[in-house]
Protein backbone atom coordinates (compact mmCIF):
# COMPACT_ATOMS: atom_id res chain seq x y z
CA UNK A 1 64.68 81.41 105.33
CA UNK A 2 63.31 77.73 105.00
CA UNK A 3 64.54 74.54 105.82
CA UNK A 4 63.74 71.58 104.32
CA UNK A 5 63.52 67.93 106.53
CA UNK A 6 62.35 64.24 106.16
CA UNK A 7 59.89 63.44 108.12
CA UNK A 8 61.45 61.91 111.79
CA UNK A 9 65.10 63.17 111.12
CA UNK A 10 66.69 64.94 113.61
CA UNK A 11 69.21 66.37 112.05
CA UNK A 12 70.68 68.97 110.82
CA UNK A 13 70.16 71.03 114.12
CA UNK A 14 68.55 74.47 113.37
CA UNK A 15 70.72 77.51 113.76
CA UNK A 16 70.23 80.43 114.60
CA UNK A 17 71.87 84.15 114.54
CA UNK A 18 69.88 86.67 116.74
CA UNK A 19 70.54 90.51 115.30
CA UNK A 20 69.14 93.96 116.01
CA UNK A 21 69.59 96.44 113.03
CA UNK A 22 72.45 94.09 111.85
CA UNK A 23 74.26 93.93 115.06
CA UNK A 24 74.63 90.66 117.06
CA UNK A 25 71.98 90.56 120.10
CA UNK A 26 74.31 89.22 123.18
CA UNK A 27 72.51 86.42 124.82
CA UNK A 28 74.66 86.61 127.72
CA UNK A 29 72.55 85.15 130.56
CA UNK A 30 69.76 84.79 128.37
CA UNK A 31 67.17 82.41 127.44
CA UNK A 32 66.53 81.21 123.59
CA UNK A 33 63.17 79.34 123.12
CA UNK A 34 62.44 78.04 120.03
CA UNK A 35 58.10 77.68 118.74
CA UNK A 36 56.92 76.08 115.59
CA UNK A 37 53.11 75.51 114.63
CA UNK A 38 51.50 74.63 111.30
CA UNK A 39 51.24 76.87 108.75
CA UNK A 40 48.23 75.96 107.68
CA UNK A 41 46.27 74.99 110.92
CA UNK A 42 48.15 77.38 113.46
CA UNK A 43 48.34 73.82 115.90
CA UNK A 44 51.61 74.37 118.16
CA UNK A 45 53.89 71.89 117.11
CA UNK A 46 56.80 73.16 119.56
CA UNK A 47 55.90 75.21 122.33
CA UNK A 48 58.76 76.92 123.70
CA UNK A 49 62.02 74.44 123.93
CA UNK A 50 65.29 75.64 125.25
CA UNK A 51 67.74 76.47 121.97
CA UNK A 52 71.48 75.70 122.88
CA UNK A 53 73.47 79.08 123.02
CA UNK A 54 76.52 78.43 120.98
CA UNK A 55 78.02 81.72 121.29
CA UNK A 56 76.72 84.09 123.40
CA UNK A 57 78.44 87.77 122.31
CA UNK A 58 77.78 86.94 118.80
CA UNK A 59 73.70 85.91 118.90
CA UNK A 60 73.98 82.35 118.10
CA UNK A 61 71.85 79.64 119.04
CA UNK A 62 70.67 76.24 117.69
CA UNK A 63 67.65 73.99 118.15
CA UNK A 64 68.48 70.40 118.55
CA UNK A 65 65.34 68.69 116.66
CA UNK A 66 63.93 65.17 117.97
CA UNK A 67 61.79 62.82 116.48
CA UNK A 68 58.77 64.47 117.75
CA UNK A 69 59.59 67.45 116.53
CA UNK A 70 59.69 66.32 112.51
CA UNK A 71 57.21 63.38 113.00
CA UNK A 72 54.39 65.06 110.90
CA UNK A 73 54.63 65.51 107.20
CA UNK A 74 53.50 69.53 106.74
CA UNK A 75 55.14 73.07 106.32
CA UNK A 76 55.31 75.10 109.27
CA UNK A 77 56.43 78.40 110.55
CA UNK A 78 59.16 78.35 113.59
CA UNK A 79 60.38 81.27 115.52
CA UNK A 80 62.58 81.99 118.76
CA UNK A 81 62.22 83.77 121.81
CA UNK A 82 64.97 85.14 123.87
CA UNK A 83 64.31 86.16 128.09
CA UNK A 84 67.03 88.23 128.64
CA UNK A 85 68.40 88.36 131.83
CA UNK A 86 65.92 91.33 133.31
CA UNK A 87 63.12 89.29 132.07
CA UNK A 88 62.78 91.71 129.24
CA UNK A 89 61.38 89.06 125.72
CA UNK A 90 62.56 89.61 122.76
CA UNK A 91 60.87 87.84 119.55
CA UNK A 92 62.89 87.28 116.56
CA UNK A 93 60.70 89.32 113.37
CA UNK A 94 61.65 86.59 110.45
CA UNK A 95 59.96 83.59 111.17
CA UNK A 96 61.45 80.83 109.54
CA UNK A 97 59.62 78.07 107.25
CA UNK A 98 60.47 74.53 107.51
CA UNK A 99 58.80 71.96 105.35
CA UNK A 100 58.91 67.80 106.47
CA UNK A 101 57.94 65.52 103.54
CA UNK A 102 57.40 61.80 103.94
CA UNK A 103 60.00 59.38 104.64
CA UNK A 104 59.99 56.53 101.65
């Protein structure tokens, strides 16, 4: 999946729906991080902010981005991270690709 953004928008948020072998993984009293780093240099762009759970039993989340976040013109890989609640992490597999160009 990739997403394309100008650089210092903040929206649309990122979402996100969390499966296991096509099934929804309930975040029920979980924890959704979300990570992005450059593609290129590996530098940690986002290190672990808390995703919004949107609906729990059906695995979906978003990322609400900030100016920070889509400051820097690059492409960049992103991923989340759910703690479930018996501390048990879960990485999503598909990382997703998200490209900022330059604002005119």
């Amino acid at each position: 999946m990739s997403v394309k953004i100008v650089q210092n928008d903040t929206r649309p948020p990122l979402e996100f729906t969390l499966t296991q072998d096509g099934a929804p993984v309930d975040l029920t009293g979980a924890t959704v991080k979300f990570y992005m780093k450059d593609s290129v240099t590996g530098s940690v762009k986002i290190n672990g902010l808390t995703c919004v759970i949107t609906d729990a039993t059906k695995g979906k989340c978003r990322y609400n981005l900030t100016g920070s976040d889509t400051n820097t013109v690059g492409t960049y890989l992103g991923e989340v991270e759910v703690t479930f609640p018996d501390s048990k992490i879960q990485t999503g597999f598909k990382q997703l690709s998200i490209v900022i160009r330059d604002d005119i």
